[in-house]
PDB file of N, CA and C in Angstrom:
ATOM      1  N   UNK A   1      -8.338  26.036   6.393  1.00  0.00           N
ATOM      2  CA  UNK A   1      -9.296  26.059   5.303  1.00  0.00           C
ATOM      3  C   UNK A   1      -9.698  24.633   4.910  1.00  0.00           C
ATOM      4  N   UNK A   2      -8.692  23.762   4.896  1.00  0.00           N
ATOM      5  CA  UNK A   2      -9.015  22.069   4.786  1.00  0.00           C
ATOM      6  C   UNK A   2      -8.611  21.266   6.056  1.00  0.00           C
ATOM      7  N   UNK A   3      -9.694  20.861   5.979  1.00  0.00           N
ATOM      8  CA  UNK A   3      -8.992  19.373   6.486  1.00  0.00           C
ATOM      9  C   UNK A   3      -8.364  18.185   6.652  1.00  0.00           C
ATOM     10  N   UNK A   4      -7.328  18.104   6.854  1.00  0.00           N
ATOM     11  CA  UNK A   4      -6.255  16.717   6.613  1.00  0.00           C
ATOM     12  C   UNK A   4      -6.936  15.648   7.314  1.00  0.00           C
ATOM     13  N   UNK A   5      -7.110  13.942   6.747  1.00  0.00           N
ATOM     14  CA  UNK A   5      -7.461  12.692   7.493  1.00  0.00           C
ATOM     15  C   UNK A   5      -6.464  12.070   7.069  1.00  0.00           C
ATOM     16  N   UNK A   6      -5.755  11.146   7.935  1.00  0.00           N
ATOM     17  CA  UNK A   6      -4.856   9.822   7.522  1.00  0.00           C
ATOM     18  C   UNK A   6      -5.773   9.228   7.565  1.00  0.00           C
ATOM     19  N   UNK A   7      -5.716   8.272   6.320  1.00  0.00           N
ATOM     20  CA  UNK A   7      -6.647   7.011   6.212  1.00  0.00           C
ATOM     21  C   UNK A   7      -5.790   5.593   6.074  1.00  0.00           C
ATOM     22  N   UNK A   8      -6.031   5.226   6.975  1.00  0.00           N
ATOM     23  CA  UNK A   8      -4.869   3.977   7.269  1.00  0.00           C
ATOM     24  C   UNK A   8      -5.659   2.759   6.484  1.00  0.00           C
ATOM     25  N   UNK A   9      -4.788   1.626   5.906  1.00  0.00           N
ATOM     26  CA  UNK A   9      -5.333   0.627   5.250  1.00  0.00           C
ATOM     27  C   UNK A   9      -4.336  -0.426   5.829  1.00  0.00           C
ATOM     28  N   UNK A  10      -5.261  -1.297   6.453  1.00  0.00           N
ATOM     29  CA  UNK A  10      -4.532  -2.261   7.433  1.00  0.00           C
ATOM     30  C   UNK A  10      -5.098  -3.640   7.350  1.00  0.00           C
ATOM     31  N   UNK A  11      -4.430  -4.477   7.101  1.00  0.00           N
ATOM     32  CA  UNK A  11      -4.571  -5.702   6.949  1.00  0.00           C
ATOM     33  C   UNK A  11      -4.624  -7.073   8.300  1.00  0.00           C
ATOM     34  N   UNK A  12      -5.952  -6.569   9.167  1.00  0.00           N
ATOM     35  CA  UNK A  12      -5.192  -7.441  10.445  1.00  0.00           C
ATOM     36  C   UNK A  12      -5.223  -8.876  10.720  1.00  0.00           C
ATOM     37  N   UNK A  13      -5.571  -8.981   9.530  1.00  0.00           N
ATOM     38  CA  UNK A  13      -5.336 -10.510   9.158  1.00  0.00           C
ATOM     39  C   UNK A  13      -4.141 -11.370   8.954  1.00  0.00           C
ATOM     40  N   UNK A  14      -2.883 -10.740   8.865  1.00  0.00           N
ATOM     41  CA  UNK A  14      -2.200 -11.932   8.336  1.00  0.00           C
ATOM     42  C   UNK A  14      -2.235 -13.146   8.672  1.00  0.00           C
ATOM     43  N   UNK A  15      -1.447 -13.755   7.650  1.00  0.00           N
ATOM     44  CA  UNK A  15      -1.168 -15.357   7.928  1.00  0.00           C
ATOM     45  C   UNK A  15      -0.009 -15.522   6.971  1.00  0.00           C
ATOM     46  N   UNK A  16       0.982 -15.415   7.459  1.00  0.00           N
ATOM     47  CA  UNK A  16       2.330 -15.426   7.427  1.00  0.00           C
ATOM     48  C   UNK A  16       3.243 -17.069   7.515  1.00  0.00           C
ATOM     49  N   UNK A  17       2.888 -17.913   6.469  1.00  0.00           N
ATOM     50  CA  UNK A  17       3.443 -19.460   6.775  1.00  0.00           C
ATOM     51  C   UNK A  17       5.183 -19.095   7.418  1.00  0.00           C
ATOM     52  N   UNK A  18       5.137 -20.245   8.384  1.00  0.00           N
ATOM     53  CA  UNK A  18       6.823 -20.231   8.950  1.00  0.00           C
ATOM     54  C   UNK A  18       7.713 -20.167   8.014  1.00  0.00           C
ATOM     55  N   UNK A  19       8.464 -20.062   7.865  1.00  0.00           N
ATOM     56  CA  UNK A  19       9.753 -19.951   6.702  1.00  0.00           C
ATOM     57  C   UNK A  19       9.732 -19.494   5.471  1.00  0.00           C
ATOM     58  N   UNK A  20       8.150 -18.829   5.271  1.00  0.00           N
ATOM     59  CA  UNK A  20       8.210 -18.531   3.701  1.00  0.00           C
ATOM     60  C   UNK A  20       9.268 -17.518   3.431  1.00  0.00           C
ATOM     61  N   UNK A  21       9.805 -17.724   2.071  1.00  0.00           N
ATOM     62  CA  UNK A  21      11.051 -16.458   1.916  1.00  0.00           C
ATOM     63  C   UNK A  21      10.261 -14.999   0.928  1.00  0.00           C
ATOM     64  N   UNK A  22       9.140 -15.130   0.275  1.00  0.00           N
ATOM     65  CA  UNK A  22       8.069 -14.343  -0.319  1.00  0.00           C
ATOM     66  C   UNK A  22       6.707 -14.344  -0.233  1.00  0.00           C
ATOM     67  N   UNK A  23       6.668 -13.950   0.822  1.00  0.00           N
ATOM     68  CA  UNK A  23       5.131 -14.405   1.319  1.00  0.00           C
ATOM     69  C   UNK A  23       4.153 -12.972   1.195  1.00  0.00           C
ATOM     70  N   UNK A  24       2.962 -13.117  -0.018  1.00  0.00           N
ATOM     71  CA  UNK A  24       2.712 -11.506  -0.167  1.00  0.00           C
ATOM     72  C   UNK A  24       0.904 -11.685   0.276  1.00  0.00           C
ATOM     73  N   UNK A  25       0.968 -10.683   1.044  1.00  0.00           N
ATOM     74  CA  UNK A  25      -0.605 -10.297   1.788  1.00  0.00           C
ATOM     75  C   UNK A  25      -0.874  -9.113   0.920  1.00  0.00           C
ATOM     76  N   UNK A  26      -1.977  -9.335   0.400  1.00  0.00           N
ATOM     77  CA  UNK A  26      -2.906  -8.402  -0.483  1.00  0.00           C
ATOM     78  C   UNK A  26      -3.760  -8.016   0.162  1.00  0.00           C
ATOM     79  N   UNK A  27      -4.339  -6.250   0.101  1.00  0.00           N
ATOM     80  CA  UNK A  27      -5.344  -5.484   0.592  1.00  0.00           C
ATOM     81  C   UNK A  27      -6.597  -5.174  -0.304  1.00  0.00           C
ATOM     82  N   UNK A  28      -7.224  -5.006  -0.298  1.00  0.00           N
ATOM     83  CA  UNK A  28      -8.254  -4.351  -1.484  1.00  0.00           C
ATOM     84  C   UNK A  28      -9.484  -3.409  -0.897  1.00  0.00           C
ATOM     85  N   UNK A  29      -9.019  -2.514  -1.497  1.00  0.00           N
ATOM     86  CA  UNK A  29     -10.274  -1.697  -0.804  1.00  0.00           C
ATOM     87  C   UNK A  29     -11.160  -0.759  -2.035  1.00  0.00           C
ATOM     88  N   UNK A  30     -12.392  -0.511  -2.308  1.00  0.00           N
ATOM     89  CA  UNK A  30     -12.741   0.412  -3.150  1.00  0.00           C
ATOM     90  C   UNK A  30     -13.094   1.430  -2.453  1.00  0.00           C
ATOM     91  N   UNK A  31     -12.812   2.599  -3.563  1.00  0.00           N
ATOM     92  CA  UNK A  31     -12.944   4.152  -2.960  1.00  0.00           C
ATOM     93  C   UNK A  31     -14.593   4.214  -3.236  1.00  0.00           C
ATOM     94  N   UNK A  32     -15.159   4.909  -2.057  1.00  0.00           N
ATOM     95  CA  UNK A  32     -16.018   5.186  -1.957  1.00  0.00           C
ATOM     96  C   UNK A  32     -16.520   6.565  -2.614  1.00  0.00           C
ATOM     97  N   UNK A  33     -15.599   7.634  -1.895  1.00  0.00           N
ATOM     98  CA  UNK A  33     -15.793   9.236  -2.926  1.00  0.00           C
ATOM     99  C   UNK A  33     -14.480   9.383  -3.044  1.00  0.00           C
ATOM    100  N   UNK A  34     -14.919  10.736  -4.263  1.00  0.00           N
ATOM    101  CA  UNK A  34     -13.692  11.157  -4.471  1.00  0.00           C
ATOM    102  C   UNK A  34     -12.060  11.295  -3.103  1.00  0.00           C
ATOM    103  N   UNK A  35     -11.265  10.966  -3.299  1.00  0.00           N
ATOM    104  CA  UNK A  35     -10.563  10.965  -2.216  1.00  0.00           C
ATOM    105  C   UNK A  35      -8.904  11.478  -2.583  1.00  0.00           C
ATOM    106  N   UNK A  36      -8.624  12.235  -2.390  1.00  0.00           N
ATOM    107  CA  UNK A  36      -7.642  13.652  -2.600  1.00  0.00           C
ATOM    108  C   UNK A  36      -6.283  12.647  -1.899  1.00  0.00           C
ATOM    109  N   UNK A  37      -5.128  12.456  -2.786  1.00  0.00           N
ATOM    110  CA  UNK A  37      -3.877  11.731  -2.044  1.00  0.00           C
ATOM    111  C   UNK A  37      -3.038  12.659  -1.607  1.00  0.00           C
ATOM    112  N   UNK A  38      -2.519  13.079  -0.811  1.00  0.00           N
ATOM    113  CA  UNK A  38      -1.316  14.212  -1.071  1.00  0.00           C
ATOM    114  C   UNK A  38      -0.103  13.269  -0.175  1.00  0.00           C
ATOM    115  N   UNK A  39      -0.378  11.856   0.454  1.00  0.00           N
ATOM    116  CA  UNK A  39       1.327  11.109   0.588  1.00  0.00           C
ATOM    117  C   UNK A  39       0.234   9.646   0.669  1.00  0.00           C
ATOM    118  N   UNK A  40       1.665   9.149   0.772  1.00  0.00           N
ATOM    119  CA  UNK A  40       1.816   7.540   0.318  1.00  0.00           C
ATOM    120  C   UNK A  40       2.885   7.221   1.637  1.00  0.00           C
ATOM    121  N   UNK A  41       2.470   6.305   2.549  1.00  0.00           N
ATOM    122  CA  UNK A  41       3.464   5.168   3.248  1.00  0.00           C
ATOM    123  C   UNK A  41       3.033   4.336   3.887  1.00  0.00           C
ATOM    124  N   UNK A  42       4.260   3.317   3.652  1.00  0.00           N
ATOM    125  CA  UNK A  42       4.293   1.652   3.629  1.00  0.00           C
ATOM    126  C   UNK A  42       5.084   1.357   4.924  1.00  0.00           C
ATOM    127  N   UNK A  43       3.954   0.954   5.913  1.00  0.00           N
ATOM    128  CA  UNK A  43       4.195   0.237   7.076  1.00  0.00           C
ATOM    129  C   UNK A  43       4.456  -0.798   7.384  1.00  0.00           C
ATOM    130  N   UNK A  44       5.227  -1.396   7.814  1.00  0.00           N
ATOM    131  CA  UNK A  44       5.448  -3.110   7.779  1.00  0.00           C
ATOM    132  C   UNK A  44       7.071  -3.174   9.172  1.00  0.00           C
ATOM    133  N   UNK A  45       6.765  -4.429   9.528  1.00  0.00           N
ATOM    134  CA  UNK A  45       8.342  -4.336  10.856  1.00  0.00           C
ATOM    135  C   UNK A  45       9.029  -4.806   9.968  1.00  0.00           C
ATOM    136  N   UNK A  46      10.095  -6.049  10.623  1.00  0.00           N
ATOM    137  CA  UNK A  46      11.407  -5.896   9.959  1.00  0.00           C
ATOM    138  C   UNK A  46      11.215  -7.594   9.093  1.00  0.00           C
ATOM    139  N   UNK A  47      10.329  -8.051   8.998  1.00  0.00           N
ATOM    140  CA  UNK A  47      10.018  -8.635   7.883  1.00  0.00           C
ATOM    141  C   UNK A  47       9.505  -8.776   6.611  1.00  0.00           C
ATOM    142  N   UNK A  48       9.360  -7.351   6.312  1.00  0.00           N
ATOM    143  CA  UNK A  48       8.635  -6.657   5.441  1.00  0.00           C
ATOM    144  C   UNK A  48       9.719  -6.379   4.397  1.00  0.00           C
ATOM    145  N   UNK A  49      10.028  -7.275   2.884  1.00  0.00           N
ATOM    146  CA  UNK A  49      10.580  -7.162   2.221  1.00  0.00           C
ATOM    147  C   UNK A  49      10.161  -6.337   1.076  1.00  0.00           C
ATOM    148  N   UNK A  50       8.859  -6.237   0.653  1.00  0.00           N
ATOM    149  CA  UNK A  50       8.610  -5.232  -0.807  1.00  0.00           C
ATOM    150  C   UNK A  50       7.312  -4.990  -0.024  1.00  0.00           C
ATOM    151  N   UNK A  51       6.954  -3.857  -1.083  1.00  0.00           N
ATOM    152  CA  UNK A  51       5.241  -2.898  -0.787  1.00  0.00           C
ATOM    153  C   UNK A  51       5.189  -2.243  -2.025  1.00  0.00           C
ATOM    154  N   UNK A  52       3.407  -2.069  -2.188  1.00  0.00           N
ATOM    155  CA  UNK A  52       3.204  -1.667  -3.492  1.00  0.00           C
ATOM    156  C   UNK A  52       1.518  -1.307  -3.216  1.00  0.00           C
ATOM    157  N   UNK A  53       1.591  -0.015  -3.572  1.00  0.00           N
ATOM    158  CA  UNK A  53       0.014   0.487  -3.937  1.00  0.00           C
ATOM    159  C   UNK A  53      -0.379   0.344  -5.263  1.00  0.00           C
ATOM    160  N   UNK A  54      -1.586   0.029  -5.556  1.00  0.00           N
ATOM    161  CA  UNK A  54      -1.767   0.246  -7.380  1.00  0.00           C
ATOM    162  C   UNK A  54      -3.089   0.309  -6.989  1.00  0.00           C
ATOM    163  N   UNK A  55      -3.536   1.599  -8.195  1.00  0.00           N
ATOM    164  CA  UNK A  55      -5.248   2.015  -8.349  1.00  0.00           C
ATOM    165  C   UNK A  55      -5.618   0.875  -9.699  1.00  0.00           C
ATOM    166  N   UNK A  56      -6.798   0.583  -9.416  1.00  0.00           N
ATOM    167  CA  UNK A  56      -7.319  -0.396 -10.061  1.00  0.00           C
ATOM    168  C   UNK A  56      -8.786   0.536 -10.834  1.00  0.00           C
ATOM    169  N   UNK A  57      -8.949   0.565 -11.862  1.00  0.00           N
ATOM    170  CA  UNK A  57      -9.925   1.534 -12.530  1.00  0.00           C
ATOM    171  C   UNK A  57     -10.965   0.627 -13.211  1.00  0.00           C
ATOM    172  N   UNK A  58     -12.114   1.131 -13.013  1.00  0.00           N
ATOM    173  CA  UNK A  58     -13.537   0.245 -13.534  1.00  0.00           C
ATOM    174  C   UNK A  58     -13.394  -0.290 -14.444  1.00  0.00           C
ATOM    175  N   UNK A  59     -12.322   0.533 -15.651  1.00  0.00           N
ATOM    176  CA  UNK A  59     -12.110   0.089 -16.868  1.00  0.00           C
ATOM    177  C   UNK A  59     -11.540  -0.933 -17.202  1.00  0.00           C
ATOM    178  N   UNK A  60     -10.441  -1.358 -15.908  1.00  0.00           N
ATOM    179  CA  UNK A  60      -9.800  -2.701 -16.115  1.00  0.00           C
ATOM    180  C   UNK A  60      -8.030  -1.910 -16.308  1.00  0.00           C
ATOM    181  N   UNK A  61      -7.817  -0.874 -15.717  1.00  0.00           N
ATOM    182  CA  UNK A  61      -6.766  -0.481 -15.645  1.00  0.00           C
ATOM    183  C   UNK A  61      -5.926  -0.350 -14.841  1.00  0.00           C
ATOM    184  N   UNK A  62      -4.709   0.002 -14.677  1.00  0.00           N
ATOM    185  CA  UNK A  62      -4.182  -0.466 -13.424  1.00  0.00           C
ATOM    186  C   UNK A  62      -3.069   0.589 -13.621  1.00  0.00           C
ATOM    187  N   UNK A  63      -2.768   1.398 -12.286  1.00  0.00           N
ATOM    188  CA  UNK A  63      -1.720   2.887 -12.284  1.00  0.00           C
ATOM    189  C   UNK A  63      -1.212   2.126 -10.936  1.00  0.00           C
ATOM    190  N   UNK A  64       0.571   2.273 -10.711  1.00  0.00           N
ATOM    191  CA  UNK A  64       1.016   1.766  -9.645  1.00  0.00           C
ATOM    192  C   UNK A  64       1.559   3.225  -9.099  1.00  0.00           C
ATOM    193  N   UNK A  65       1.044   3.376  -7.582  1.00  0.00           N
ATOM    194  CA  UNK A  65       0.772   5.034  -6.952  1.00  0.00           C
ATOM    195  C   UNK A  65       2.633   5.142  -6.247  1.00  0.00           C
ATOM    196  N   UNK A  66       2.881   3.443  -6.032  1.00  0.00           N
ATOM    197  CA  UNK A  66       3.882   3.656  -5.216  1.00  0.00           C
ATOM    198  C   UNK A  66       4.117   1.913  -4.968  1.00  0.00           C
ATOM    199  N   UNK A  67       5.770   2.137  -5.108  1.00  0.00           N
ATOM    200  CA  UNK A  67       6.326   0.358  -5.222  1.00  0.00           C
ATOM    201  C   UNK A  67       7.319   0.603  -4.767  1.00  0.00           C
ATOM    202  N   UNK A  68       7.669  -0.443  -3.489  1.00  0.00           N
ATOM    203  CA  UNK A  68       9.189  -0.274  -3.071  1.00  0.00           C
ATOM    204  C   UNK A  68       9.531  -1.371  -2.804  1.00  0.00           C
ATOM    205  N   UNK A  69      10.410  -2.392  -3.804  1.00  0.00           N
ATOM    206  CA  UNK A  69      10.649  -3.353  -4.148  1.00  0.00           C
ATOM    207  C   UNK A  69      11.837  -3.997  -3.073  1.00  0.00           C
ATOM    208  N   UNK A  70      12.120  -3.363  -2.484  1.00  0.00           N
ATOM    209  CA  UNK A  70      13.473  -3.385  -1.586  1.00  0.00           C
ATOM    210  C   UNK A  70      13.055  -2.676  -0.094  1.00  0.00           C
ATOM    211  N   UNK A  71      11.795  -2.965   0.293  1.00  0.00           N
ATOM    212  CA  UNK A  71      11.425  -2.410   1.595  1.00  0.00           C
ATOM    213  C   UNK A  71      12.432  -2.713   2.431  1.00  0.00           C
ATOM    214  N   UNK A  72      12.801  -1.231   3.627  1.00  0.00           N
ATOM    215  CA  UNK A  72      13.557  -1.252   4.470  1.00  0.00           C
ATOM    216  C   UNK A  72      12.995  -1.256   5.730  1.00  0.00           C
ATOM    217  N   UNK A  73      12.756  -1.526   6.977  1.00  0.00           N
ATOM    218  CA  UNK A  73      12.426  -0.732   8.324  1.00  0.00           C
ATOM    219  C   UNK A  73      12.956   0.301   8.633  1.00  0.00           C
ATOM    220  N   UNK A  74      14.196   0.558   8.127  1.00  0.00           N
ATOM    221  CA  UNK A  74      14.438   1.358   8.651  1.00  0.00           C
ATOM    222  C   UNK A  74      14.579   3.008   7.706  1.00  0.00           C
ATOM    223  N   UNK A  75      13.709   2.906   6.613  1.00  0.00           N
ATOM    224  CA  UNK A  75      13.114   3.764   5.932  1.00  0.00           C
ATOM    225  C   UNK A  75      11.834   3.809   5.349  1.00  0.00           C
ATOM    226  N   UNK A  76      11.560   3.789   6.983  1.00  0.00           N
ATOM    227  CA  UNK A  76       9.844   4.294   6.393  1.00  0.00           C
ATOM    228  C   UNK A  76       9.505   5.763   6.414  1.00  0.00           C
ATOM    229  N   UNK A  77       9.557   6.086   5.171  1.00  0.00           N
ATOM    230  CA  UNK A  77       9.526   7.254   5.356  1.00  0.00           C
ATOM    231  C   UNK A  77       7.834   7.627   4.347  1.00  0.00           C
ATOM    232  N   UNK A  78       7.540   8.844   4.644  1.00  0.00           N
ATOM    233  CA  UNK A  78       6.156   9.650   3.944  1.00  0.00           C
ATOM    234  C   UNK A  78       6.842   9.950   2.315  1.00  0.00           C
ATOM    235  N   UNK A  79       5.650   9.594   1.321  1.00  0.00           N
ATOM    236  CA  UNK A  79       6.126   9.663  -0.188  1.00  0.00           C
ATOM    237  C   UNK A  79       4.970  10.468  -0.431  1.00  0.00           C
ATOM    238  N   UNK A  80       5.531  11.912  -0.952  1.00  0.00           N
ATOM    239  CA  UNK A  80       4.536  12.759  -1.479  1.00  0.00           C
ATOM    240  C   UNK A  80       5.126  13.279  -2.858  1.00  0.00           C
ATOM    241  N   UNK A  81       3.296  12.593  -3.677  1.00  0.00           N
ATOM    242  CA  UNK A  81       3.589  13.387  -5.036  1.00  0.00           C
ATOM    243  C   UNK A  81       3.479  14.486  -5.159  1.00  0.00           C
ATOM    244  N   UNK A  82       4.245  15.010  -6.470  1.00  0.00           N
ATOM    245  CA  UNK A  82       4.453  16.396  -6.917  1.00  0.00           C
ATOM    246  C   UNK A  82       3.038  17.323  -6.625  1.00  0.00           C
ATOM    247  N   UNK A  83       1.966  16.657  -7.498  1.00  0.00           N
ATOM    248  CA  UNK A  83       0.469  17.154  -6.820  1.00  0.00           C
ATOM    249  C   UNK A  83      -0.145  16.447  -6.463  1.00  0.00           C
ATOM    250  N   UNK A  84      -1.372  16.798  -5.735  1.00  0.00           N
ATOM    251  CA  UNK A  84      -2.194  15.684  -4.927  1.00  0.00           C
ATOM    252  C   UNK A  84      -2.874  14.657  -6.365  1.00  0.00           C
ATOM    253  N   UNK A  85      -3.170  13.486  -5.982  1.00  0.00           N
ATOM    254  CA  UNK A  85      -3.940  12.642  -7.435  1.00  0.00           C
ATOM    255  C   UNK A  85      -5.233  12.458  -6.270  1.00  0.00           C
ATOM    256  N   UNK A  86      -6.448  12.655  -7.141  1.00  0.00           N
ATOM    257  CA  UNK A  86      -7.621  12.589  -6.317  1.00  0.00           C
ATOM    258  C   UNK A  86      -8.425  11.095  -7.225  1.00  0.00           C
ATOM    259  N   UNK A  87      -8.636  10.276  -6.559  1.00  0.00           N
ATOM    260  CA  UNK A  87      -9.308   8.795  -6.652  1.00  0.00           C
ATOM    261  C   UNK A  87     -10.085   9.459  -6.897  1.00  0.00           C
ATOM    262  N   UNK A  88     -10.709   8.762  -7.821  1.00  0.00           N
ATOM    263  CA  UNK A  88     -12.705   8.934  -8.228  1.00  0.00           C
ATOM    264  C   UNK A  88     -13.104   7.346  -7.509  1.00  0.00           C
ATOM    265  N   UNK A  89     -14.175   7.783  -7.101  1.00  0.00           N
ATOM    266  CA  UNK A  89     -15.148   6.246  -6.226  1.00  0.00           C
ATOM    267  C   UNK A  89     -14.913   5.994  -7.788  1.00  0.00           C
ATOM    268  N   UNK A  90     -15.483   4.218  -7.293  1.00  0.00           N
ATOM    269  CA  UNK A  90     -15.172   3.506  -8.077  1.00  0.00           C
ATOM    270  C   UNK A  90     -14.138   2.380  -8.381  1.00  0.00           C
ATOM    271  N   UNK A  91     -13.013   3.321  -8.200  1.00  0.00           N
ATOM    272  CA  UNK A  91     -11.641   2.501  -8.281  1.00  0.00           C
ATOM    273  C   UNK A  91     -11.237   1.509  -7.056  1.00  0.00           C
ATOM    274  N   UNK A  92     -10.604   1.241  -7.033  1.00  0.00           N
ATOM    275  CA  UNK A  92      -9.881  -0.174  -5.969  1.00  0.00           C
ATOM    276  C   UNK A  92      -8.636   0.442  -5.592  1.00  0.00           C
ATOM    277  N   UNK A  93      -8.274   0.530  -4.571  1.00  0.00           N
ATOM    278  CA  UNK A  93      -6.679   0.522  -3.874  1.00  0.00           C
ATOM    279  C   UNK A  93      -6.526  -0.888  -3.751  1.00  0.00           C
ATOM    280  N   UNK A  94      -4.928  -1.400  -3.943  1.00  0.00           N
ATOM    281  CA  UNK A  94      -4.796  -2.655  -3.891  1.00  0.00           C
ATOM    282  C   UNK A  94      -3.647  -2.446  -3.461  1.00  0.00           C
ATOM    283  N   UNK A  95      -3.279  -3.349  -2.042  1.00  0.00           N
ATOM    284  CA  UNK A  95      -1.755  -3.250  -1.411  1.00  0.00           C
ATOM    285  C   UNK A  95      -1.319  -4.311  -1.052  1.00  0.00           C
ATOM    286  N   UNK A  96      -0.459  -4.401  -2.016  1.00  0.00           N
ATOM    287  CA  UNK A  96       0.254  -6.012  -2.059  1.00  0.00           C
ATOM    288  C   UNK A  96       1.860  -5.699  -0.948  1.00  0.00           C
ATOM    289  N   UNK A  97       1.803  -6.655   0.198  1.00  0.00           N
ATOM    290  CA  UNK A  97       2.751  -6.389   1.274  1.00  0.00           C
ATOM    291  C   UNK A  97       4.107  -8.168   1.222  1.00  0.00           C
ATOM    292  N   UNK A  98       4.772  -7.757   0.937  1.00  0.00           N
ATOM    293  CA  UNK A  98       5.720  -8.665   0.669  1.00  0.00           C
ATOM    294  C   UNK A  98       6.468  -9.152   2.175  1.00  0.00           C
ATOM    295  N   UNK A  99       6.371 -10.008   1.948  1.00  0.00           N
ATOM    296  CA  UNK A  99       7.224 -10.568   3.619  1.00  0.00           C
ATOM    297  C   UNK A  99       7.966 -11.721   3.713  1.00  0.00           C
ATOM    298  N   UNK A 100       9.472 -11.739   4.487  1.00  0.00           N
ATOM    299  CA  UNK A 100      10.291 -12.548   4.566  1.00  0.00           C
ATOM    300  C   UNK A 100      10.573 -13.325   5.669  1.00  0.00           C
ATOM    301  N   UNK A 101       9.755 -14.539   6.033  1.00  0.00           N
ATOM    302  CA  UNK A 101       9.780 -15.355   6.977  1.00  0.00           C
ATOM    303  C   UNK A 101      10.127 -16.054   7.233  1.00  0.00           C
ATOM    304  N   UNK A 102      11.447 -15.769   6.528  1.00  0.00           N
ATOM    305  CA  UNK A 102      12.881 -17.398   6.525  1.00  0.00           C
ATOM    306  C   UNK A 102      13.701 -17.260   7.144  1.00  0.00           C
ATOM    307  N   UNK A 103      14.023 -18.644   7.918  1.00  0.00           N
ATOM    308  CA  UNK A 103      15.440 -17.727   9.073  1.00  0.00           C
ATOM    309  C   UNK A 103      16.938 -17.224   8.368  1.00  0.00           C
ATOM    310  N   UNK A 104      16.864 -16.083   9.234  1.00  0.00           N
ATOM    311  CA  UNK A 104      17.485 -14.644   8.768  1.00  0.00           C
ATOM    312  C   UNK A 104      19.444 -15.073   8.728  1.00  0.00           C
TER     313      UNK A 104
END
């Protein structure tokens, strides 16, 4: 009856300085239409120390969808809310990707 899309938000830009120990790459994207969430996950390899979605609202508001302050590799797992939250165009996705580039 519906149709499911993964909509991937990918940053293929980095620039990752040598040794930084908090080095955070920001995404920004605005929603175009309404756009229906039903999961949340944070991709990153094994330098990937924190991740964080936050909706950004015309109004100047700011809802954080999903923060994982202690990113693991080896739990990346799919985060689904209780009900779907549907973006109204307008708003901003913003994905701030935390990374640890200090020797280990």
């Amino acid at each position: 009856r519906y149709e499911m899309r993964t909509v991937g938000l990918a940053n293929v830009r980095l620039d990752i300085p040598p040794g930084a120990p908090r080095h955070v790459e920001t995404l920004v994207r605005p929603v175009p239409v309404d756009l229906p969430v039903t999961a949340l996950m944070a991709h990153m390899h094994v330098r990937g120390a924190a991740f964080k979605f936050e909706l950004l609202g015309t109004d100047g508001s700011a809802e954080t969808l999903l923060d994982l302050p202690r990113y693991d590799f080896n739990w990346q797992l799919t985060y689904t809310p209780k009900e779907p939250k549907v973006i109204p165009p307008g708003t901003t996705i913003r994905v701030d990707a935390t990374f640890d580039n200090s020797a280990l």
